[in-house]
N, C-alpha and C. Protein backbone atom coordinates (compact mmCIF):
# COMPACT_ATOMS: atom_id res chain seq x y z
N UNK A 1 -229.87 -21.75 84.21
CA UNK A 1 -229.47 -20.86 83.14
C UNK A 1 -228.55 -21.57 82.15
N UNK A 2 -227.55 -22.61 82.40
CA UNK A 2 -226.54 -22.93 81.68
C UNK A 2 -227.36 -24.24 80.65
N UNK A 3 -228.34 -24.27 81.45
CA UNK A 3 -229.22 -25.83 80.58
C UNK A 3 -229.79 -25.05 78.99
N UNK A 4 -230.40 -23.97 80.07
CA UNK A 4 -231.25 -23.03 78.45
C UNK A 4 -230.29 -22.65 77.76
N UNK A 5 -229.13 -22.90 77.46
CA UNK A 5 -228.34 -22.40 76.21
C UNK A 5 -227.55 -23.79 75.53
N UNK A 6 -227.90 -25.21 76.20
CA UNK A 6 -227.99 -26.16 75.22
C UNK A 6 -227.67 -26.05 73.46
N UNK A 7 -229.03 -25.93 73.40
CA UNK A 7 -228.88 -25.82 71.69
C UNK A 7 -228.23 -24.55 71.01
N UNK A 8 -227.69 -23.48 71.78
CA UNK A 8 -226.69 -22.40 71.45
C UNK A 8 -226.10 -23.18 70.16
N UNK A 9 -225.40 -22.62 69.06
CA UNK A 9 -224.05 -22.99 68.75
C UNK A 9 -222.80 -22.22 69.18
N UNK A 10 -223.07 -21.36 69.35
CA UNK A 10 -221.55 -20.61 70.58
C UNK A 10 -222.44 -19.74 71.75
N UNK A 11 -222.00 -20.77 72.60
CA UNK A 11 -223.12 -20.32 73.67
C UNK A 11 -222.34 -18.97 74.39
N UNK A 12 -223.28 -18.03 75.14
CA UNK A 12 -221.84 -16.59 75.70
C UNK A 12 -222.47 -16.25 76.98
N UNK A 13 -221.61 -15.70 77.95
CA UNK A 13 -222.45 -15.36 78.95
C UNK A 13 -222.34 -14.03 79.46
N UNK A 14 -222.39 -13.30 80.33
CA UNK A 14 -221.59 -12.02 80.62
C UNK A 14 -221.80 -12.21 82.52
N UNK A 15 -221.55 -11.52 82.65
CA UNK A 15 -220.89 -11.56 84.88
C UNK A 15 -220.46 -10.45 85.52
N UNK A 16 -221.10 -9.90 86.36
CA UNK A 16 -220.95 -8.21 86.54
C UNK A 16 -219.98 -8.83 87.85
N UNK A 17 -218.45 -8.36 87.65
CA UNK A 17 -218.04 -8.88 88.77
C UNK A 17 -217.87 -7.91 90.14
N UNK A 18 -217.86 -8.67 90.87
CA UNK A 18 -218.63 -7.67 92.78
C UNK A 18 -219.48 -8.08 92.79
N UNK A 19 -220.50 -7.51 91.97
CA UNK A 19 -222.22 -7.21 92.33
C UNK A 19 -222.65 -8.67 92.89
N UNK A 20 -222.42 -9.60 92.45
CA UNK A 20 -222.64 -10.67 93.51
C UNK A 20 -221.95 -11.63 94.23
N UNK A 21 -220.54 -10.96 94.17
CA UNK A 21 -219.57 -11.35 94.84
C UNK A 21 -218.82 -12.59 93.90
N UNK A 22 -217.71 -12.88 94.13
CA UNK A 22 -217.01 -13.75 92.92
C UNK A 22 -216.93 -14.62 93.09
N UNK A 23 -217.93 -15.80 93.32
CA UNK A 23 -217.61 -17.33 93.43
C UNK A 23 -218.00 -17.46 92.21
N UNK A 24 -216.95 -18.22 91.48
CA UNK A 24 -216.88 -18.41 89.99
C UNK A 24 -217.40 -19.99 89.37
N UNK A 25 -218.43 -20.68 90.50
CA UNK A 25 -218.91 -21.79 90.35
C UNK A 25 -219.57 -21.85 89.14
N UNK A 26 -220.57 -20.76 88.99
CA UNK A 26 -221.50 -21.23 87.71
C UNK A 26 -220.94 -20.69 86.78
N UNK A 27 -219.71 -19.93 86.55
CA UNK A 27 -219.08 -19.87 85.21
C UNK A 27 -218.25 -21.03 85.10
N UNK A 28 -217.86 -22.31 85.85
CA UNK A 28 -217.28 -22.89 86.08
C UNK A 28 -217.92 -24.08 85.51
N UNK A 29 -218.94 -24.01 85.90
CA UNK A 29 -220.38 -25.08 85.05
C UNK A 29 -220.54 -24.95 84.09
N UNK A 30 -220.43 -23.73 83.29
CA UNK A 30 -220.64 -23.23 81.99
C UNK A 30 -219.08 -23.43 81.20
N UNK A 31 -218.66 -23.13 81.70
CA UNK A 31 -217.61 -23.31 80.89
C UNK A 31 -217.07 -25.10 80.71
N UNK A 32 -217.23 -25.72 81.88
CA UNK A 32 -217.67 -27.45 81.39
C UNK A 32 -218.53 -27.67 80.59
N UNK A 33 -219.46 -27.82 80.94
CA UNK A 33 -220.55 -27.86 80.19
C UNK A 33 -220.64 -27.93 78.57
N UNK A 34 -219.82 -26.70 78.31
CA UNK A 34 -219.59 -26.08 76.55
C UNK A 34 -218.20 -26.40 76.67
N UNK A 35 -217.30 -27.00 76.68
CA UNK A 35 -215.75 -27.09 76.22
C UNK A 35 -215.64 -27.84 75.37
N UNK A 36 -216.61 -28.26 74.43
CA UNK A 36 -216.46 -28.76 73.13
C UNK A 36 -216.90 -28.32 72.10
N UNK A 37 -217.17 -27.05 72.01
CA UNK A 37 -217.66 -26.04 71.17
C UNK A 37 -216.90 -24.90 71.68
N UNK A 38 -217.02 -24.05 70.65
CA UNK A 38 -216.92 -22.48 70.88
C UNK A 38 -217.93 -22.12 71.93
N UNK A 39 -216.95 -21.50 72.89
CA UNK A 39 -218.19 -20.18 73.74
C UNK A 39 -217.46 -18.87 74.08
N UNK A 40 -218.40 -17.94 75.03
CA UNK A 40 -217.66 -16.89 75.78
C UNK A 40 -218.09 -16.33 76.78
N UNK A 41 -217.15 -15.99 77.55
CA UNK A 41 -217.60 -15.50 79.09
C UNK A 41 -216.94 -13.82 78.91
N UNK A 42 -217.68 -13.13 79.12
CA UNK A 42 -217.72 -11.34 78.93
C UNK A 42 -218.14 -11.27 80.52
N UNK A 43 -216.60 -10.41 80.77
CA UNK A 43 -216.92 -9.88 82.53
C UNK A 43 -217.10 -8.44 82.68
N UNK A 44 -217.82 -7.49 83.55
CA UNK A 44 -218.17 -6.16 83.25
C UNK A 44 -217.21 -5.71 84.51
N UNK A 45 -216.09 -5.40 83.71
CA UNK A 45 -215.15 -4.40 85.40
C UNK A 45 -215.72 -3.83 86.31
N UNK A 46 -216.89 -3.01 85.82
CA UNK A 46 -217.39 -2.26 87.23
C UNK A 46 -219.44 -2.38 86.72
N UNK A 47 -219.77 -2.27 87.65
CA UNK A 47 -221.12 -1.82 87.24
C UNK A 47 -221.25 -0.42 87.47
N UNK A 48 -221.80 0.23 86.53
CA UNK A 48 -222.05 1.77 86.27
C UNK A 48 -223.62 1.73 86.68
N UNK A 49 -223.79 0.94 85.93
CA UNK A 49 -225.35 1.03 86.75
C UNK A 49 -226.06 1.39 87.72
N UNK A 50 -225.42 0.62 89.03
CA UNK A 50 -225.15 1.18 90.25
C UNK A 50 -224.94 2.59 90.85
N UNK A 51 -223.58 2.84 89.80
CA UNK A 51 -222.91 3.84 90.45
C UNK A 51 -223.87 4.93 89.97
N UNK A 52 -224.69 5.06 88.61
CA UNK A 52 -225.59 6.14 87.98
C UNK A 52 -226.71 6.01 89.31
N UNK A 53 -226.85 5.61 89.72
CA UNK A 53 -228.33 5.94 90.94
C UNK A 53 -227.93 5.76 92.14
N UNK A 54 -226.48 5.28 92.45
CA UNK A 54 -225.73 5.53 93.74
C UNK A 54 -226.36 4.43 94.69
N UNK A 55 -226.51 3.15 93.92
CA UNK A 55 -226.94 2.26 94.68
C UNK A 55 -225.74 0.86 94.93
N UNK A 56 -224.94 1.37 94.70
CA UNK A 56 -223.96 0.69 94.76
C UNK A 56 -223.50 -0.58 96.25
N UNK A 57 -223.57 -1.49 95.82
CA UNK A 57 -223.26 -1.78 97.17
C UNK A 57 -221.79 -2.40 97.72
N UNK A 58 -221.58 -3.68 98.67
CA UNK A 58 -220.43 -4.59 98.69
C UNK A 58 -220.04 -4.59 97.67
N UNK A 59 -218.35 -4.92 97.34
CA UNK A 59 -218.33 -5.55 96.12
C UNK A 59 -217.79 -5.04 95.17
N UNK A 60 -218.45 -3.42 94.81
CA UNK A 60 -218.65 -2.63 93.86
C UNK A 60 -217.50 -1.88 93.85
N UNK A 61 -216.83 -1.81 92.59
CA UNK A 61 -215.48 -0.73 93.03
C UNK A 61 -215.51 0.42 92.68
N UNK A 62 -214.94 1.16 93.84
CA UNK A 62 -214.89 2.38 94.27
C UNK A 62 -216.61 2.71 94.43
N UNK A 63 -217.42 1.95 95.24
CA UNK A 63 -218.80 2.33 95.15
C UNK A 63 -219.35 3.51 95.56
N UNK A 64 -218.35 3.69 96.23
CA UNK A 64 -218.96 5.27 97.12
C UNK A 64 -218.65 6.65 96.09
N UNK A 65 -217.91 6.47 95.12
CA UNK A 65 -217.47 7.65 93.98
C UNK A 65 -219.15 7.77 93.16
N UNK A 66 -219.24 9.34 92.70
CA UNK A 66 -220.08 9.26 92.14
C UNK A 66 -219.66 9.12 90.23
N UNK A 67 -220.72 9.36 89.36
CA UNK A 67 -220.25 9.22 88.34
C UNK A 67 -219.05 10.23 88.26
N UNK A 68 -219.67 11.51 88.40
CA UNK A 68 -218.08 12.80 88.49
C UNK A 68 -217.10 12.60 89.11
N UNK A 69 -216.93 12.00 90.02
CA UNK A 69 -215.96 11.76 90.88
C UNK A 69 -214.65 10.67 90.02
N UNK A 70 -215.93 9.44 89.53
CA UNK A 70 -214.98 8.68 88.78
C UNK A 70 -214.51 8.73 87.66
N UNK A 71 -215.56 9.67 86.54
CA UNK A 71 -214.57 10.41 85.47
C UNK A 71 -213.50 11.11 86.10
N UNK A 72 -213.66 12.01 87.08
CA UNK A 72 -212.17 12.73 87.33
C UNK A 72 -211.12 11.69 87.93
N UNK A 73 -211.39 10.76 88.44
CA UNK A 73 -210.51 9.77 88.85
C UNK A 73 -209.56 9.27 87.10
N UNK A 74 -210.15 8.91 86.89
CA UNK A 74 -209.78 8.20 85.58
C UNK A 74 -208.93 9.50 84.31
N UNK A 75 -209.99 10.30 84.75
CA UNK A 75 -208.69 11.65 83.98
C UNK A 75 -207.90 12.17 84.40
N UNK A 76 -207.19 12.00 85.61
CA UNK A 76 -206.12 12.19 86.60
C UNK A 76 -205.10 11.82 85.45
N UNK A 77 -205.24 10.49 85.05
CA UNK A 77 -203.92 9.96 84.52
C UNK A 77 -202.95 9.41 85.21
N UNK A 78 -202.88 9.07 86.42
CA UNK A 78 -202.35 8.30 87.20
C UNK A 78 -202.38 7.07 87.28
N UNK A 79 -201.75 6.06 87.63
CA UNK A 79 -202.70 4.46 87.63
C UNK A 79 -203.00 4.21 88.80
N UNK A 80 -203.92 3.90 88.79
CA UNK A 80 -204.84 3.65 89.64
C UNK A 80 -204.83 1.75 90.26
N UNK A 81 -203.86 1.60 91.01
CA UNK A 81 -203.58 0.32 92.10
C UNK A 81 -204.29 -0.31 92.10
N UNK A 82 -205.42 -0.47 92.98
CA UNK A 82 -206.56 -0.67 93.19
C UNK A 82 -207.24 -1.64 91.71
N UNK A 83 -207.24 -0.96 90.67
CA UNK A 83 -207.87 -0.90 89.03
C UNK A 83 -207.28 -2.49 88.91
N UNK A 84 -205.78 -1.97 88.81
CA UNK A 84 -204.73 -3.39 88.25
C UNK A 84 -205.39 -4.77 88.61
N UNK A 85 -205.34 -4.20 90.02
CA UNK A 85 -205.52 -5.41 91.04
C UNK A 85 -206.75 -6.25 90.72
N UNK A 86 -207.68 -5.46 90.75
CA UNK A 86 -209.20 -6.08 90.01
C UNK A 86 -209.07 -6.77 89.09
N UNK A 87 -208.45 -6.20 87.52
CA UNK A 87 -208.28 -6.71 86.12
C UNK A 87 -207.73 -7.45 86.59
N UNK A 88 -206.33 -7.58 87.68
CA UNK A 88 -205.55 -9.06 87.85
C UNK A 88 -206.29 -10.42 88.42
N UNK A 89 -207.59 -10.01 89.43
CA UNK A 89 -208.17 -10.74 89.64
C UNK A 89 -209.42 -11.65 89.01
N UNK A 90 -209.76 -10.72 87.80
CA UNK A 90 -210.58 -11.07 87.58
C UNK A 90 -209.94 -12.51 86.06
N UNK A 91 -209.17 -11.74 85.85
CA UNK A 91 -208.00 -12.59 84.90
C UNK A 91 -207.48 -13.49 85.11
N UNK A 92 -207.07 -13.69 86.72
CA UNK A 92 -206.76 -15.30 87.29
C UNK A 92 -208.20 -16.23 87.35
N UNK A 93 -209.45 -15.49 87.64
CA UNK A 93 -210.05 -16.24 87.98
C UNK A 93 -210.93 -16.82 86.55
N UNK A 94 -210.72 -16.18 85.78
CA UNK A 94 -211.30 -16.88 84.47
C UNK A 94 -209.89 -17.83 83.86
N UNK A 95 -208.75 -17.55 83.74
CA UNK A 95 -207.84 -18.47 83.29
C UNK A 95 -207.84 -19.48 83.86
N UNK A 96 -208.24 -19.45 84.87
CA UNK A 96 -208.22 -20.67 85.56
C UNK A 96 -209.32 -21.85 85.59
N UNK A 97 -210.56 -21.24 84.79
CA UNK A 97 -211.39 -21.86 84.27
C UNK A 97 -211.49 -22.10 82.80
N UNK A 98 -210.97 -21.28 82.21
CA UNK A 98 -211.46 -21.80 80.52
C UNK A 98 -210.49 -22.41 80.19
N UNK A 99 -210.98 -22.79 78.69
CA UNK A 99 -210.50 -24.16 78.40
C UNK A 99 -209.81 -23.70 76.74
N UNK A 100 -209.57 -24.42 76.00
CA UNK A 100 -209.15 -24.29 74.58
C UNK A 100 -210.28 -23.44 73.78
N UNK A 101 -211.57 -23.47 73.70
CA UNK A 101 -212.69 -23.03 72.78
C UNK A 101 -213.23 -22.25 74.14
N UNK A 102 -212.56 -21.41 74.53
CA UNK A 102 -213.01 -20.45 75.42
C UNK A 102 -212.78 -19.01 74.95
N UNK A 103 -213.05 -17.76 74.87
CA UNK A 103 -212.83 -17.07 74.22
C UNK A 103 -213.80 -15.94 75.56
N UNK A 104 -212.54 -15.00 76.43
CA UNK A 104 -212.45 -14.07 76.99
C UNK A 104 -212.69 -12.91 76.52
N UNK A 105 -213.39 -12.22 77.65
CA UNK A 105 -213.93 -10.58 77.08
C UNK A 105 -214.35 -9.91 78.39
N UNK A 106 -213.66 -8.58 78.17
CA UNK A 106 -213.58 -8.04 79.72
C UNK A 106 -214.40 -6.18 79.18
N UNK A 107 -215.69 -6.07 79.38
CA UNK A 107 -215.82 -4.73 79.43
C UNK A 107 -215.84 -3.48 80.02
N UNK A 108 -215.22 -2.64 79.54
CA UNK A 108 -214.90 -1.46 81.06
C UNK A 108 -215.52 -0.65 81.75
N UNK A 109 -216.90 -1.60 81.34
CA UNK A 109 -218.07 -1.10 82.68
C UNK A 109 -219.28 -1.33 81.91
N UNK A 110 -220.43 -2.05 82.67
CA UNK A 110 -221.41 -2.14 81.88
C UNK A 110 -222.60 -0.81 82.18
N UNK A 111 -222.20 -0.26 81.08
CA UNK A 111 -223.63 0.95 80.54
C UNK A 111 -222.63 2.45 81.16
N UNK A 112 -221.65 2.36 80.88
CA UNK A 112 -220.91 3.06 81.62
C UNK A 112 -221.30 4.82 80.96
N UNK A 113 -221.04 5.97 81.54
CA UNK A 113 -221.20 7.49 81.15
C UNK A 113 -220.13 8.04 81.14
N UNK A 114 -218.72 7.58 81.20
CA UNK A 114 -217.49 8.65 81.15
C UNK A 114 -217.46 8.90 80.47
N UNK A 115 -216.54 10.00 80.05
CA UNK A 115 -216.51 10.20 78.21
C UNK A 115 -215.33 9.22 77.71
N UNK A 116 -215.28 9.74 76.06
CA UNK A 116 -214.12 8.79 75.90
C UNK A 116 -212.64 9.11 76.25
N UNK A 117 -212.64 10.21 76.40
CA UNK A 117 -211.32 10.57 77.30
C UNK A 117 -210.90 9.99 78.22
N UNK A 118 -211.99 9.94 79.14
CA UNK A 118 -211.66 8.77 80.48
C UNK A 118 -211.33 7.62 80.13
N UNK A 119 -212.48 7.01 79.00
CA UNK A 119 -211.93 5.88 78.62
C UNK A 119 -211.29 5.38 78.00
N UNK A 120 -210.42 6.16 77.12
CA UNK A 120 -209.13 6.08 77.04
C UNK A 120 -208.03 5.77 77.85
N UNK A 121 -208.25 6.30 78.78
CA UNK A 121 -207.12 6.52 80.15
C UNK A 121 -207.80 5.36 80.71
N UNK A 122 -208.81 4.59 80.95
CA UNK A 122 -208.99 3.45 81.58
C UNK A 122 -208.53 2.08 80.66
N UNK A 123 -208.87 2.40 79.50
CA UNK A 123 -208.24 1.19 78.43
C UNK A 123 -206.88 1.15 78.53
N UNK A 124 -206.07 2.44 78.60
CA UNK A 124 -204.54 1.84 78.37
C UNK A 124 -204.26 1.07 80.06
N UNK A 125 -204.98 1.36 80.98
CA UNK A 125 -204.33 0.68 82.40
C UNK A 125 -204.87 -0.91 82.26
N UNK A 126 -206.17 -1.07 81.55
CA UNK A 126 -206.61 -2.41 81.18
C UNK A 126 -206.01 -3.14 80.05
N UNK A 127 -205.38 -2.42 79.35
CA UNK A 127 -204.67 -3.56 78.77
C UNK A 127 -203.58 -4.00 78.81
N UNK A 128 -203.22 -2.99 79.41
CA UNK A 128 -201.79 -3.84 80.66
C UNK A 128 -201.64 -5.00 81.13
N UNK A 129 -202.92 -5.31 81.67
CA UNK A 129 -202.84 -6.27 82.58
C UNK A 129 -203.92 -7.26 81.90
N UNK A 130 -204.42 -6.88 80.87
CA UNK A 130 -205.60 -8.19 80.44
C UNK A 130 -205.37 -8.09 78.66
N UNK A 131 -204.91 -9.36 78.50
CA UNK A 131 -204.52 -9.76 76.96
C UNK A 131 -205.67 -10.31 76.22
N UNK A 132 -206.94 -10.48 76.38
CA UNK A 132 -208.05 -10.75 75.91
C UNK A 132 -209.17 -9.37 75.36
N UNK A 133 -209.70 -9.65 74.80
CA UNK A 133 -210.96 -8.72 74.33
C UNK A 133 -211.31 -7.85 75.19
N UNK A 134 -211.58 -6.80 74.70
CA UNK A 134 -211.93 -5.70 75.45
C UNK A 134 -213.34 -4.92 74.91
N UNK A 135 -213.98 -4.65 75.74
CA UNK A 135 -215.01 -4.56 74.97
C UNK A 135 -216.20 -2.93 75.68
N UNK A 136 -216.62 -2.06 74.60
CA UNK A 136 -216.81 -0.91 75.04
C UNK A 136 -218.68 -0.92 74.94
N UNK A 137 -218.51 -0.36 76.59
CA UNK A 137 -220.08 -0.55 76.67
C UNK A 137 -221.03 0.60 77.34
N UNK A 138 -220.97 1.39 76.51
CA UNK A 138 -221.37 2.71 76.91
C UNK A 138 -223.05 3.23 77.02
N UNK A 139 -223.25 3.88 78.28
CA UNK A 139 -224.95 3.63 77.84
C UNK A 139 -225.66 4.25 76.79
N UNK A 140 -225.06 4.94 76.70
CA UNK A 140 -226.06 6.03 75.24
C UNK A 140 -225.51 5.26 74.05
N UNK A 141 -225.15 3.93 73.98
CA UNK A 141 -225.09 3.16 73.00
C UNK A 141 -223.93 3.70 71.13
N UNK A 142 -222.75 4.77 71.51
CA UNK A 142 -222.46 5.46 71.19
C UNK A 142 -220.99 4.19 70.59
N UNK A 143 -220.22 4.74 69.61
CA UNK A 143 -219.26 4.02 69.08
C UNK A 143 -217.99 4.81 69.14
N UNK A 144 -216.80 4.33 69.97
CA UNK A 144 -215.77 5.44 70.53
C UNK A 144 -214.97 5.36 69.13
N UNK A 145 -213.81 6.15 69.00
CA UNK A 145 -212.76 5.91 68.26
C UNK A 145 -211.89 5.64 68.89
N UNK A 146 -211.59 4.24 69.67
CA UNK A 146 -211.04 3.81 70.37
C UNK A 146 -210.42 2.57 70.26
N UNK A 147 -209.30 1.89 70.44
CA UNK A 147 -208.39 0.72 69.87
C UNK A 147 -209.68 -0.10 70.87
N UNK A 148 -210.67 -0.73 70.83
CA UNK A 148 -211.16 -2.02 71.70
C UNK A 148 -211.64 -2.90 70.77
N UNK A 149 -212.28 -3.88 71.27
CA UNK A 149 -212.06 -5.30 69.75
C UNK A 149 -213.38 -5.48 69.48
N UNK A 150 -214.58 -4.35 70.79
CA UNK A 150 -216.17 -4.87 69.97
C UNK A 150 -216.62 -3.88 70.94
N UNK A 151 -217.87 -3.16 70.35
CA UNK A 151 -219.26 -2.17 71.36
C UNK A 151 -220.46 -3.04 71.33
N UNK A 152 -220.74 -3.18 72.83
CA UNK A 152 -221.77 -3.60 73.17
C UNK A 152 -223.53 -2.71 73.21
N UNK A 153 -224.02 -3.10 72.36
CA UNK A 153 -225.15 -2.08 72.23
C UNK A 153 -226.65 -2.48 73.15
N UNK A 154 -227.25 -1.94 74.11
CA UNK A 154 -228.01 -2.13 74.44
C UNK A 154 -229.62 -2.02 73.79
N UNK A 155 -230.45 -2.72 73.79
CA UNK A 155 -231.58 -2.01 72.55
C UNK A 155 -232.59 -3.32 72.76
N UNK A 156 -233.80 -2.96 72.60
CA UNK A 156 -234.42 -3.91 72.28
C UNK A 156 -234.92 -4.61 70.88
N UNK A 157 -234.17 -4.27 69.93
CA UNK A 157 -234.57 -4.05 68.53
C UNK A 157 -232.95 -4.09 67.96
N UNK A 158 -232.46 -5.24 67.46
CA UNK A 158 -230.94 -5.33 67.01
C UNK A 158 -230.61 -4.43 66.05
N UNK A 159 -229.72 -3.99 65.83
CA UNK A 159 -228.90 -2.93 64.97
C UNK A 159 -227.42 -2.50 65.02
N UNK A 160 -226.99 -4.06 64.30
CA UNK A 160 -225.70 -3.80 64.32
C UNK A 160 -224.89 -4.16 63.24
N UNK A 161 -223.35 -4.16 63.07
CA UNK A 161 -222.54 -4.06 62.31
C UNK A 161 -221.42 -4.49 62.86
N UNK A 162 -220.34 -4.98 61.44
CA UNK A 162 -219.14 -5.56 61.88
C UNK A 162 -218.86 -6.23 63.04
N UNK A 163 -219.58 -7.09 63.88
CA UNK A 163 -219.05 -7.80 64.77
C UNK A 163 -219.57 -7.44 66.09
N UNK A 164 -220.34 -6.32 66.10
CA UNK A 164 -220.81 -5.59 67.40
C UNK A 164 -221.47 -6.22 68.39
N UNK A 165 -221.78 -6.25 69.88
CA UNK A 165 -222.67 -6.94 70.18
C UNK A 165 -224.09 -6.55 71.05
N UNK A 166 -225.28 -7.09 70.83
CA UNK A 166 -226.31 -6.25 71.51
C UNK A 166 -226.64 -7.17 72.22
N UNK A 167 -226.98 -6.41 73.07
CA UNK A 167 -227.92 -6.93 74.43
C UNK A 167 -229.72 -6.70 74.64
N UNK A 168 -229.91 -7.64 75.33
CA UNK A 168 -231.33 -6.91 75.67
C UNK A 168 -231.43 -6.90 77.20
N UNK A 169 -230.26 -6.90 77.37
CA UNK A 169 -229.98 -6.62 79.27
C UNK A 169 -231.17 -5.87 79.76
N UNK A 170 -231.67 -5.90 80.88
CA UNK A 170 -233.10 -5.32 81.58
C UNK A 170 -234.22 -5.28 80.99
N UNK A 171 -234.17 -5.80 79.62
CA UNK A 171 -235.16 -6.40 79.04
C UNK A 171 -236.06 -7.50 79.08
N UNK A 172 -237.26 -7.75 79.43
CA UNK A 172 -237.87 -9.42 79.79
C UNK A 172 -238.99 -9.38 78.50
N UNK A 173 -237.95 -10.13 77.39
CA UNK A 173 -238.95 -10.35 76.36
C UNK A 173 -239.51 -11.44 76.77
N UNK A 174 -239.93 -11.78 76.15
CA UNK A 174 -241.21 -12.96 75.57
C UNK A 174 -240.27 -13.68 74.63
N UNK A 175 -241.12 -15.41 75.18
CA UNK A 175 -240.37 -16.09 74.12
C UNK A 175 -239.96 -16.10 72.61
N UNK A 176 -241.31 -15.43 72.31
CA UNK A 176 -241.14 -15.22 70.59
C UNK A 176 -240.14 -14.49 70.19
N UNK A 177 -240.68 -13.34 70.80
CA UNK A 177 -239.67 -11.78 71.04
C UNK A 177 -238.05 -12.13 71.09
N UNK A 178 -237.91 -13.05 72.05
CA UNK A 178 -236.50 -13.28 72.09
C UNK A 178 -236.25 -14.04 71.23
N UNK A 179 -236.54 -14.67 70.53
CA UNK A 179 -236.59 -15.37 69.37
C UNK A 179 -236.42 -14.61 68.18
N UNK A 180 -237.07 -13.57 67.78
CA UNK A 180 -237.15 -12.89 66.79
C UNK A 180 -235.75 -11.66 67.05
N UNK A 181 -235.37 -11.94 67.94
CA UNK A 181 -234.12 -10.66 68.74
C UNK A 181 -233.14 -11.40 68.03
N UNK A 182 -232.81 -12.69 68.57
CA UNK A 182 -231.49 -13.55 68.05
C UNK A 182 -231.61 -14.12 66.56
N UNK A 183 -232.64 -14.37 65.83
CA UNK A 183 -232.64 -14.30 64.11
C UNK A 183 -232.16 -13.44 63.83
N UNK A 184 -233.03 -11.78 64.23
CA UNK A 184 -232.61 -10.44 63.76
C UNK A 184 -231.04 -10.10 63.81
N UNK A 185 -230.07 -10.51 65.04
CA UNK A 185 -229.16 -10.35 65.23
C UNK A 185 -227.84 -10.78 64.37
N UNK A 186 -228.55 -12.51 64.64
CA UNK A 186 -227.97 -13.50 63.47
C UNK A 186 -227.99 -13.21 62.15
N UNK A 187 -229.17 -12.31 61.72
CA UNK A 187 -229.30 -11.56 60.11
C UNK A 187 -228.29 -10.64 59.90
N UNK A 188 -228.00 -9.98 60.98
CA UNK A 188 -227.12 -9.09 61.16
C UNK A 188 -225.73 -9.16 61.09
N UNK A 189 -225.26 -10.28 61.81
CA UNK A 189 -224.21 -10.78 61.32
C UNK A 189 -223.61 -10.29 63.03
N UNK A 190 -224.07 -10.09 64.06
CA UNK A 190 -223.80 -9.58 65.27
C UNK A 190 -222.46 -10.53 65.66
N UNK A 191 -221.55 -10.02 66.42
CA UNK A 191 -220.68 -10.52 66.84
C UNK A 191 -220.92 -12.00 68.16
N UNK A 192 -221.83 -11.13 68.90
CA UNK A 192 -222.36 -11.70 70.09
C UNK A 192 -224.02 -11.45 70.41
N UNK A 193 -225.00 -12.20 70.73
CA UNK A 193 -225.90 -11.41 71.52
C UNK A 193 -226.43 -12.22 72.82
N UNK A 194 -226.72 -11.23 73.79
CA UNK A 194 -227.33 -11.27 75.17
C UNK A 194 -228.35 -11.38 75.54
N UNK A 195 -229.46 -12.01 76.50
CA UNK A 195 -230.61 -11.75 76.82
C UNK A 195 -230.76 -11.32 78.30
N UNK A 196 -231.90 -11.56 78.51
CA UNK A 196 -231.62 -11.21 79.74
C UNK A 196 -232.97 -11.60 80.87
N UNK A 197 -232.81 -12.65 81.84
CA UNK A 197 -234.09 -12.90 82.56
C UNK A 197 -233.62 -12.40 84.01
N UNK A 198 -234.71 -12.27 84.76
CA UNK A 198 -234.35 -11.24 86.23
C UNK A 198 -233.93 -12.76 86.71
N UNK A 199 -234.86 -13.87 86.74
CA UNK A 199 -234.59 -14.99 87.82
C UNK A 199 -233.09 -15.48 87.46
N UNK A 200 -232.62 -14.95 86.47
CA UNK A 200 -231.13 -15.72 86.45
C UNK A 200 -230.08 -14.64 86.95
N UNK A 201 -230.63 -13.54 87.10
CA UNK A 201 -229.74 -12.40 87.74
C UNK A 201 -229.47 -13.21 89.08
N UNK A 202 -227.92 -12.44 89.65
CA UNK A 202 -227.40 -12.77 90.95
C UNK A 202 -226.91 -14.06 91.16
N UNK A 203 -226.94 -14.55 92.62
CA UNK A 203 -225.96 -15.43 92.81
C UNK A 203 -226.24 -17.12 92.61
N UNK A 204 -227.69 -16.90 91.92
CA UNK A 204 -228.52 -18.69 91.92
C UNK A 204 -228.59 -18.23 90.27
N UNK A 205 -227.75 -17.54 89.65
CA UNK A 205 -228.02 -17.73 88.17
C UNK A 205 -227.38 -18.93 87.34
């Protein structure tokens, strides 16, 4: 995976952290690899994904909550221990890899369904503890009024603005296709964009 983004000029990656447990080797490769250029490593606090079909497994935080469970968690308004601890971990373990032309981004769940209320109340406990980009990634592809520094849009067909970034996460285009995704994006003026192949999913990505 880290070879095919060679000819990148700011190459980016993203890392659902749990879901395949955190040995931070191949962001570790990647981030060598590119330390003479601009890049970025985008980590997803929780996978929602999971938690929307309750397939959650090791790893996964708070996996056993359902989606309701963890909006009401998060609208408690309490802080949540546990939360810190994660953002703290996940924050040592990228500082400890990037370099000068590294450029951090932590989203507060990839494809996530709380509302923005919740996520409100989850942004102020995350930025406590994480001084880098924050980034809102909601599945119905929706734009909060919320202090975060970029929305991640899922889509197979780019459409974005000011800096935003799209994905084609669970998407398996075609070479052209993906080709014509990252011009379109680049026309766009996209902040970031993502692709997405199954064989690079998990822990041999």
């Amino acid at each position: 995976m880290v070879r095919s983004l060679r000819g990148v000029r700011r190459p980016a990656i993203q890392v659902l952290w749990g879901t395949f447990g955190e040995d931070p080797s191949c962001l570790a490769r990647f981030a060598r690899r590119f330390r003479r250029r601009a890049h970025m490593i985008q980590m997803h606090l929780t996978n929602e994904t999971c938690r929307q079909f309750r397939r959650c497994g090791e790893g996964e935080f708070f996996r056993r909550l359902s989606e309701r469970r963890y909006e009401e968690l998060l609208l408690a308004g309490s802080e949540v221990p546990m939360l810190k601890e994660r953002v703290g971990k996940i924050r040592a373990t990228l500082e400890a890899l990037a370099g000068p032309k590294t450029r951090l981004a932590l989203s507060l769940g990839l494809e996530h369904a709380f509302s923005d209320a919740a996520a409100r109340r989850l942004l102020k406990q995350v930025r406590g503890a994480w001084p880098y980009a924050v980034v809102f990634n909601a599945r119905d592809n929706h734009f909060p009024r919320l202090p975060v520094d970029a929305v991640e849009l899922h889509t197979k067909s780019p459409a974005c603005c000011c800096g935003q970034f799209v994905s084609a996460d669970g998407f398996e285009l075609s070479h052209s296709a993906a080709r014509e995704f990252v011009v379109s994006a680049r026309r766009q003026r996209c902040g970031g964009t993502f692709l997405f192949r199954a064989r690079w999913s998990g822990r041999a990505g």
